[in-house]
Protein backbone atom coordinates (compact mmCIF):
# COMPACT_ATOMS: atom_id res chain seq x y z
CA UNK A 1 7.21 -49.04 -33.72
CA UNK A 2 5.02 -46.03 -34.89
CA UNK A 3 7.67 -43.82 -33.39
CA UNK A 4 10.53 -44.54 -36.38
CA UNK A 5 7.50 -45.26 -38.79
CA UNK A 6 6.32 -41.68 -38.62
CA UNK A 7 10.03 -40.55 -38.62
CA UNK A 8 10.69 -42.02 -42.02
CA UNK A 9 7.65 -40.71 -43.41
CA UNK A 10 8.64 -37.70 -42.15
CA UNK A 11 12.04 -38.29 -44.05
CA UNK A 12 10.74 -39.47 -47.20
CA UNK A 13 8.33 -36.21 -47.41
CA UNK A 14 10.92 -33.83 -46.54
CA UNK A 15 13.25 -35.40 -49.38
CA UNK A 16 10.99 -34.96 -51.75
CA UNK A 17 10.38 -31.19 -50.80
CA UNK A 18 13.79 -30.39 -50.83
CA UNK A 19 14.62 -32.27 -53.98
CA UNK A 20 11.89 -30.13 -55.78
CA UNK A 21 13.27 -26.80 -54.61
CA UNK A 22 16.99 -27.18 -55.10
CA UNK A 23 17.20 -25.89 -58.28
CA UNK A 24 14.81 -22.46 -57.39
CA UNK A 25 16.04 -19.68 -55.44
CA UNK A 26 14.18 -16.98 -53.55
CA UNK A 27 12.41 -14.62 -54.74
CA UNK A 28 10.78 -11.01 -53.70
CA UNK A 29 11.65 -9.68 -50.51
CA UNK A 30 11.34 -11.67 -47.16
CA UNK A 31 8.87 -10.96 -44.36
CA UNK A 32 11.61 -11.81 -42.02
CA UNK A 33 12.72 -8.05 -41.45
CA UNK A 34 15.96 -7.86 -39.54
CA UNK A 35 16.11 -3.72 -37.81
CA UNK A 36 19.41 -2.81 -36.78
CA UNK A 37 19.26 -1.73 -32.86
CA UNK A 38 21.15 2.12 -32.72
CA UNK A 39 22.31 3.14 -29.26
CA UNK A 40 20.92 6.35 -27.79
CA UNK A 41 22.60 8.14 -25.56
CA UNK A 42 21.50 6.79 -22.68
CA UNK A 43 22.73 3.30 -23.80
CA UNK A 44 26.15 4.47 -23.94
CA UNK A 45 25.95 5.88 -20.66
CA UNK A 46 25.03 3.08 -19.13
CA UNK A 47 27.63 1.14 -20.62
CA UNK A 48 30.00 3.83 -19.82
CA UNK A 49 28.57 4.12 -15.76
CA UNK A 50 27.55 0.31 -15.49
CA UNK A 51 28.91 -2.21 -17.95
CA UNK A 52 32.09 -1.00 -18.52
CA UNK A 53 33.22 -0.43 -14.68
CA UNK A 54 31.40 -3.13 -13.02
CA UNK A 55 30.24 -5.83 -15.91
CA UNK A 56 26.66 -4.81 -14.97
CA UNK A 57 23.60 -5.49 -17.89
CA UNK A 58 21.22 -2.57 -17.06
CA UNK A 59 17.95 -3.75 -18.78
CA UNK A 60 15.49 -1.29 -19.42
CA UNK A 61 13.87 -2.08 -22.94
CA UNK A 62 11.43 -5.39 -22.36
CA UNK A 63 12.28 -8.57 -23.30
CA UNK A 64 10.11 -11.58 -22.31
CA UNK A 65 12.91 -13.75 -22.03
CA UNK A 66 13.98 -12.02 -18.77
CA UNK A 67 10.55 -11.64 -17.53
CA UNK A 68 7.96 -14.34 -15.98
CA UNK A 69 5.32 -14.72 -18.51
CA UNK A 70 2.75 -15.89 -15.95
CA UNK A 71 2.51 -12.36 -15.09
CA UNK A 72 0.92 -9.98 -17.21
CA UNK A 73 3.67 -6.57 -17.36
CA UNK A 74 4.42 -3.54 -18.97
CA UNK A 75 7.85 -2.06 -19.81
CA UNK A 76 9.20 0.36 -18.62
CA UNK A 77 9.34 3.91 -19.61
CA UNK A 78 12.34 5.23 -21.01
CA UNK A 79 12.83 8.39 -19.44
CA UNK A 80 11.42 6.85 -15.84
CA UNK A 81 14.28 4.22 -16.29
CA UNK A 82 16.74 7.07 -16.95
CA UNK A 83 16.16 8.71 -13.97
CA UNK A 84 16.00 5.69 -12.05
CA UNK A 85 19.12 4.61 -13.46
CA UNK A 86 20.76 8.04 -12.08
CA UNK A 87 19.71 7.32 -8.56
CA UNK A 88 21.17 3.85 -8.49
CA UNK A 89 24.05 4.90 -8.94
CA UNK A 90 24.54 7.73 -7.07
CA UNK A 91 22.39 6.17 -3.96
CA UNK A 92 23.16 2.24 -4.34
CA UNK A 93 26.56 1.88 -6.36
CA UNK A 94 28.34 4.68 -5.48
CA UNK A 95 27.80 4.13 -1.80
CA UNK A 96 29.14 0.67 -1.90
CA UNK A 97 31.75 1.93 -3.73
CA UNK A 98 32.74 4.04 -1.10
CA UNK A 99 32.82 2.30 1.80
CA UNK A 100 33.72 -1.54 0.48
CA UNK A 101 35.21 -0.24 -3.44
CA UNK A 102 34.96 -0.88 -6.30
CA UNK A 103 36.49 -4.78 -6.56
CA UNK A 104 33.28 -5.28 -3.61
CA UNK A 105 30.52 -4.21 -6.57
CA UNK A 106 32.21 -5.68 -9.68
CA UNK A 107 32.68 -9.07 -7.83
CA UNK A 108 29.74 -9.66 -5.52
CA UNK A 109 27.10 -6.85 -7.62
CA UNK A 110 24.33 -8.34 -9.23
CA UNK A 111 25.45 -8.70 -12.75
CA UNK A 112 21.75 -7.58 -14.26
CA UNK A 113 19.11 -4.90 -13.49
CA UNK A 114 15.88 -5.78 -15.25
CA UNK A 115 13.88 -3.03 -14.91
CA UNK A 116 9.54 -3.04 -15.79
CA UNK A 117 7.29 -0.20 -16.18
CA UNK A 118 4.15 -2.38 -13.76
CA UNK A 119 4.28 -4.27 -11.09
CA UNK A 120 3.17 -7.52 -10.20
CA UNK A 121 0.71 -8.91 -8.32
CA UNK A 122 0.23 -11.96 -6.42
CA UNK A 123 -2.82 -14.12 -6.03
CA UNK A 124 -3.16 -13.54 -2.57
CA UNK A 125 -2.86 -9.52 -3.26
CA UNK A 126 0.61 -8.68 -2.40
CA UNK A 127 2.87 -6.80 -4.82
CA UNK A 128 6.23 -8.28 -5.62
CA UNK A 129 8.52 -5.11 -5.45
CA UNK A 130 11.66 -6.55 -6.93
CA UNK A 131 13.23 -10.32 -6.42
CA UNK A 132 16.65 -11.79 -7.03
CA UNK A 133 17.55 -14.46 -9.50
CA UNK A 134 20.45 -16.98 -8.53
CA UNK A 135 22.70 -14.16 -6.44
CA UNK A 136 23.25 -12.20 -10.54
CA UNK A 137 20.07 -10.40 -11.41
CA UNK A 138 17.68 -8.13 -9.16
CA UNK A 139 14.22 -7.24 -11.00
CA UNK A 140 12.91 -3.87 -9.99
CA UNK A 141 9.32 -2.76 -11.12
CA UNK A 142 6.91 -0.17 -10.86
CA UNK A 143 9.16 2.14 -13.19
CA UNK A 144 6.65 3.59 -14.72
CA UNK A 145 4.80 5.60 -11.65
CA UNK A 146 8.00 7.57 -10.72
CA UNK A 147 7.58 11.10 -10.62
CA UNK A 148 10.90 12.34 -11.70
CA UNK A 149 9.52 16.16 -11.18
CA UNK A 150 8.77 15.29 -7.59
CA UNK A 151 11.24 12.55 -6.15
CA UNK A 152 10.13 11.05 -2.67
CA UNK A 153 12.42 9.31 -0.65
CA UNK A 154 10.72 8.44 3.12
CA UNK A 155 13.96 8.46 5.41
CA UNK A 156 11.88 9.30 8.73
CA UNK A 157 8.82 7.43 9.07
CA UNK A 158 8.55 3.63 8.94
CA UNK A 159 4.97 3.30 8.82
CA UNK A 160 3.70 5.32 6.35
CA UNK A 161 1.50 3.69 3.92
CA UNK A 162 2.91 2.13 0.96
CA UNK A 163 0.46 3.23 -1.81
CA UNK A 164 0.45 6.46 -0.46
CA UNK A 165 1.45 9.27 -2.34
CA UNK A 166 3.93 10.44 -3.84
CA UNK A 167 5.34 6.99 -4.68
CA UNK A 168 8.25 6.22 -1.85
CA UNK A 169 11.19 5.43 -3.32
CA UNK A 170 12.86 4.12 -0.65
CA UNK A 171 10.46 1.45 0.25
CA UNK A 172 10.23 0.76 -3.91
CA UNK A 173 13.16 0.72 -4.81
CA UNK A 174 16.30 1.33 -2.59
CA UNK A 175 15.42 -0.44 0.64
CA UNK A 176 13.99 -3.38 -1.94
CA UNK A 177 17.76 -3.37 -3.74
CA UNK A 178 19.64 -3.65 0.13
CA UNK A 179 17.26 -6.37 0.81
CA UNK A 180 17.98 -8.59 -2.45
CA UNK A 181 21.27 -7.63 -2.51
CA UNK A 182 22.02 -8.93 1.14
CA UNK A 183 20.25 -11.85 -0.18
CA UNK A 184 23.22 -12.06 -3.22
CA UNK A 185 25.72 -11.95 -0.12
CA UNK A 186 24.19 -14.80 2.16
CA UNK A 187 24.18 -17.31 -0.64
CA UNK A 188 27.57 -16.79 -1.47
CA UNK A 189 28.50 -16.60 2.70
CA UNK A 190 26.28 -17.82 4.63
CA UNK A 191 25.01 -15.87 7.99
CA UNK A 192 24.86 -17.52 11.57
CA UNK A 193 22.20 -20.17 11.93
CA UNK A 194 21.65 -18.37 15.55
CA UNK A 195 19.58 -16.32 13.35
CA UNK A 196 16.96 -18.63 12.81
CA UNK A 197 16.67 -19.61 16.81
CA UNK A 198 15.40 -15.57 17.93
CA UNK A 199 12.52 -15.65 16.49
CA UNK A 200 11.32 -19.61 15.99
CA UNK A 201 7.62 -20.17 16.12
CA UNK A 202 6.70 -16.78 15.93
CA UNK A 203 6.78 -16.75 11.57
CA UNK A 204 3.36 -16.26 9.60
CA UNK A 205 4.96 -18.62 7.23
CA UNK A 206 1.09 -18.38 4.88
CA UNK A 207 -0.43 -15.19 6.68
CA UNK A 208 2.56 -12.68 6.94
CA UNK A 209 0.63 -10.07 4.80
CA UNK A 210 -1.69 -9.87 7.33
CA UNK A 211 0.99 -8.72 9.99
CA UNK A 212 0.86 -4.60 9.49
CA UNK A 213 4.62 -2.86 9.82
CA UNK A 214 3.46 -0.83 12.73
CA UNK A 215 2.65 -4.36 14.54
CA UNK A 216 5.19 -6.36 13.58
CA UNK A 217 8.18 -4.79 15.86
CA UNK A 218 5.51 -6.02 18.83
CA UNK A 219 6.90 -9.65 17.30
CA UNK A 220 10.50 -9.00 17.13
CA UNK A 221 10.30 -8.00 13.10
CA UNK A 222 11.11 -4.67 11.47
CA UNK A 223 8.80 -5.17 9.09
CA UNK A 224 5.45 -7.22 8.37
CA UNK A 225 7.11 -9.15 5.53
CA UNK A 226 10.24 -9.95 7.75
CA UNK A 227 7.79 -12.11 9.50
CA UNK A 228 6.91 -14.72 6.59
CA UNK A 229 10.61 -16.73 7.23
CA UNK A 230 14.48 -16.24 8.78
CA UNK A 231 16.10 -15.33 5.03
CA UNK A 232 13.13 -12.54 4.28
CA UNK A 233 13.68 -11.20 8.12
CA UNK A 234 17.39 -11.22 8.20
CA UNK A 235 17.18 -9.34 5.15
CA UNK A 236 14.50 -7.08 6.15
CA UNK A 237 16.56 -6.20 8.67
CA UNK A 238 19.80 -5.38 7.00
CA UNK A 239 17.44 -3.31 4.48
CA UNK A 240 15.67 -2.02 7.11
CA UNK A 241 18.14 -0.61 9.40
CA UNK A 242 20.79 0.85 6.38
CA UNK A 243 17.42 3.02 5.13
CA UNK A 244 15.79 4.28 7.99
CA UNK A 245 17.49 7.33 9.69
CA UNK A 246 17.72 7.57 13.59
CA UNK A 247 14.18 8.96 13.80
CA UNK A 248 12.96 6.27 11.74
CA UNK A 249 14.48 3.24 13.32
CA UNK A 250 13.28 4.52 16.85
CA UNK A 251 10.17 4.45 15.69
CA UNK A 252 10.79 0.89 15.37
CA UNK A 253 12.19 0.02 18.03
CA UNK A 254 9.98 1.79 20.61
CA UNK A 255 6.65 0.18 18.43
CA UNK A 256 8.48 -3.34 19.48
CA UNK A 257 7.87 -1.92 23.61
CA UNK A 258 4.74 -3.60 24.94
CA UNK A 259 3.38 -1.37 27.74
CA UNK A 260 2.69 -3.70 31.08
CA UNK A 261 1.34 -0.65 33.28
CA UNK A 262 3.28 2.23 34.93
CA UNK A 263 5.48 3.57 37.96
CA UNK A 264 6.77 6.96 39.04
CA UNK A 265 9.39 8.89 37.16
CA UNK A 266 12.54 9.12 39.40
CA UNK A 267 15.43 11.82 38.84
CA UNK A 268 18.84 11.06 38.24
CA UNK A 269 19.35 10.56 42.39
CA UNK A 270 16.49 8.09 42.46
CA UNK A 271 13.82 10.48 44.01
CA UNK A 272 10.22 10.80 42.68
CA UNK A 273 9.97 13.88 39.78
CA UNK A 274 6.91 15.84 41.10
CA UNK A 275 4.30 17.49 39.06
CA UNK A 276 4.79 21.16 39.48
CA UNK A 277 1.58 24.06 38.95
CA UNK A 278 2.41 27.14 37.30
CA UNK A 279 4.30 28.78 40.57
CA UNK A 280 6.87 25.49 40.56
CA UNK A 281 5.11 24.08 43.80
CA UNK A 282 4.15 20.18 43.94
CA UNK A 283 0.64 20.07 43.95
CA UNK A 284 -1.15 17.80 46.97
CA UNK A 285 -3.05 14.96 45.72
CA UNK A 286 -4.58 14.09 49.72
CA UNK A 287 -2.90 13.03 53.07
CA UNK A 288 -0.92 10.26 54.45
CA UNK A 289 -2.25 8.10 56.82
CA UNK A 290 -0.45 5.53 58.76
CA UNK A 291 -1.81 1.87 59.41
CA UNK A 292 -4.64 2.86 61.71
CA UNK A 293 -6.04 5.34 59.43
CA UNK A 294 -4.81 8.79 61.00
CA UNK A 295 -3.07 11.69 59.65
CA UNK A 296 0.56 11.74 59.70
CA UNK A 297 2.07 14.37 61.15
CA UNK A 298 5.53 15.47 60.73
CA UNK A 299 7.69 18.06 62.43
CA UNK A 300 9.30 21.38 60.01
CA UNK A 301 12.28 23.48 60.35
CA UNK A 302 10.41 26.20 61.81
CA UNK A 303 9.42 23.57 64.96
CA UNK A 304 5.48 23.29 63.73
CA UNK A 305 3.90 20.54 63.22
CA UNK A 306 2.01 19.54 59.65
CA UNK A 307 0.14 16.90 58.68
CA UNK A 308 2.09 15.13 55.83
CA UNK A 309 0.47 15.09 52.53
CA UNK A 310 1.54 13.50 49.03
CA UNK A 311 2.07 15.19 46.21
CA UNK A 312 1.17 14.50 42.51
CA UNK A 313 4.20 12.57 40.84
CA UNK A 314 4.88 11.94 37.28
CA UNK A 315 4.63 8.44 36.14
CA UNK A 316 6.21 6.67 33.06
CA UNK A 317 5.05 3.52 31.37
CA UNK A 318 6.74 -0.13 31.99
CA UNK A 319 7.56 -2.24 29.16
CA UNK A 320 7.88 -5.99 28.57
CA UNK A 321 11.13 -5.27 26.47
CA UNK A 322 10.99 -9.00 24.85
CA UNK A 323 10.67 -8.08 21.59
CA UNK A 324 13.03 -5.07 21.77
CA UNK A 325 15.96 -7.43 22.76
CA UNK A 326 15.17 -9.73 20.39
CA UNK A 327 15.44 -6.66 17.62
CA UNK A 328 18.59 -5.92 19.18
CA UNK A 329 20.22 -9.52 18.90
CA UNK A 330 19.00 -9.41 15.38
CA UNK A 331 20.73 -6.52 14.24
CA UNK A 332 23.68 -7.18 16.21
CA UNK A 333 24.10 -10.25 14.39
CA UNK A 334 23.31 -8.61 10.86
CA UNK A 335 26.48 -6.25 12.16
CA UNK A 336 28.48 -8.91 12.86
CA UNK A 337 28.39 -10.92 9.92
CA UNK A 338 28.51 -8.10 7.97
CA UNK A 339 31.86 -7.40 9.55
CA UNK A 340 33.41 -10.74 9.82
CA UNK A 341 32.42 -12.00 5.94
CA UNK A 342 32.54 -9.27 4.13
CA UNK A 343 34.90 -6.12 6.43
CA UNK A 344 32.23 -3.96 5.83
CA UNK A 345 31.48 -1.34 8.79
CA UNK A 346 27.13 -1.44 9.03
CA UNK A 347 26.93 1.88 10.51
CA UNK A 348 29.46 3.23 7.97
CA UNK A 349 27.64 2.02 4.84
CA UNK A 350 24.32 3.15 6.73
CA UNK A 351 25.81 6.56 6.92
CA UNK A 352 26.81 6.67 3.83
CA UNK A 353 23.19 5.46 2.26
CA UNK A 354 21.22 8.21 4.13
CA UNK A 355 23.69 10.80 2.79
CA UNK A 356 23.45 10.23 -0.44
CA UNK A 357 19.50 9.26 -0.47
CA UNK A 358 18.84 12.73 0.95
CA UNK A 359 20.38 14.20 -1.90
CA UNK A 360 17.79 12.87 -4.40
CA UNK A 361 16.10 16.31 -4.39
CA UNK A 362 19.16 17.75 -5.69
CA UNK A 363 20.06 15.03 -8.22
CA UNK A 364 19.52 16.31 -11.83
CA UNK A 365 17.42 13.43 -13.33
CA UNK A 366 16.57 13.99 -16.88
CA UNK A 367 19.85 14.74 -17.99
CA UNK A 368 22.94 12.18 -18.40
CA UNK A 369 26.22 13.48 -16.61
């Protein structure tokens, strides 16, 4: 009952109000200013390289209506976002484009890039490097510390140290785009749920910032955030392997080799490889004795007898290779599905990537092409 009541004082008071101002009109000039938005150059390049092409919104001005207020952000810097806007195409378009065209981007392409000049950070002290909304809109951030003098991109070591500098911008940027992207694919086609069986029970669902990248491959995961759940380490993976060059993902995979002890090195007959001194002869390490503890003797070409002795041999590690399989199912299965659901080629789009990311040194950054 004091629901309506209120409502028809509410009525009866705003009748009145606007019965005694009908007959005035405005006066003086309003506080409500409206400025008229021009479009600089770059805006008409990105329409020109983005919108137009591939019906892509390439935010770079902040507006709180595409960011999360409960985190406290800066926006990005013009002339960072133009140079970051240069590399995505050339390194994360344009590749696509090649090897799966242009239909691929404009249909399956995240429709929005948000871009923010700071990061932000998460009560249990990680750093959220990008994230994608609903399979349309990937949110990079970080703009802001780019150094468009010195571009880094890291091709060739996966453990380097992500707040080292100069600012990777593989790990901030490009390998964070593959990963959210492949997360744009699998919700519109899903992946195998095989994928979820390698590595079951092993997942620090609460505690995967704790799992270090150089450790993690001792776990089955390329990366200590591909161990927090399946979706993040499938997509780690796919990130992951289309990023790193040969040198990098070896790396990898030989961290995921846990050493059990050691045996001696044998040549490609199956015969011990000897250690050899500086004149190229095997170098005795003590005789041979048989069961009842005497020399061994054995008989030479030349008819003399010598007492047999054994020589120094080279020994290489044994691995439990567990882990390394299980890295090996993994990306087979990234392959596959990439092949079967979407008829792109993984090692052809890989190729592609690392060419055109290890042209960022020669990429002109500051001015629009």
């Amino acid at each position: 009952m004091k629901k309506y009541l209120m409502s028809a004082v509410l009525l009866i008071s705003l009748g009145l109000f606007m019965g005694s101002c009908s007959d005035d009109e405005p006066t003086g000039e309003s506080v409500f200013q409206v400025v008229p938005t021009t479009q600089s150059d770059f805006d008409k390049w990105l329409y020109a390289n983005y919108t137009k092409p591939y019906n892509i919104k390439f935010l770079y001005r902040y507006n709180d209506k595409e960011t999360d207020n409960t985190y406290n952000v800066i926006p990005a810097d013009p002339d960072k976002a133009k140079a970051l806007a240069i590399m995505i195409k050339h390194m994360w378009i344009d590749a696509y484009k090649a090897v799966a065209g242009e239909e691929f981007i404009r249909q399956y392409g995240p429709k929005t890039y948000q871009l923010l000049g700071s990061p932000e950070y998460n009560t249990n002290g990680s750093i959220v490097l990008g994230y994608a909304e609903s399979g349309v809109k990937i949110t990079l951030f970080r703009v802001n510390e780019i150094d468009v003098d010195n571009p880094f991109v890291n091709l060739t070591d996966p453990f380097r140290a992500h707040n080292a500098v100069p600012l990777d911008l593989n790990y901030w940027y490009f390998h964070t785009m593959h990963h959210e992207f492949f997360h744009i694919l699998t919700q519109t086609k899903n992946y195998s749920t095989d994928y979820q069986t390698l590595s079951a029970g092993h997942y620090h669902t609460s505690d995967w910032i704790n799992v270090d990248d150089a450790d993690a491959p001792k776990e089955g995961f390329v990366t200590g955030y591909a161990s927090g759940e399946y979706n993040e380490d499938i997509a780690e993976m796919y990130s992951t392997y289309v990023t790193s060059s040969d040198e990098a993902w070896n790396k990898i995979m030989e961290a995921s080799l846990i050493v059990t002890g050691e045996t001696t090195k044998l040549d490609a007959n199956g015969n011990p490889v000897y250690v050899l001194d500086e004149n190229g002869d095997k170098i005795p390490i003590g005789y041979i004795y048989d069961q009842n503890g005497n020399r061994l003797v054995y008989q030479g070409d030349d008819g003399k007898f010598y007492y047999a002795l054994e020589y120094q041999v080279e020994k290489v590690p044994t691995y439990d290779t567990t882990y390394y399989d299980i890295l090996v199912q993994k990306l087979e299965m990234v392959r596959s599905y990439m092949n079967d659901s979407w008829g792109i080629d993984l090692d052809e789009l890989r190729q592609e990537v690392l060419r055109r990311m290890q042209d960022v040194t020669t990429l002109d950054l500051k001015n629009l092409k």
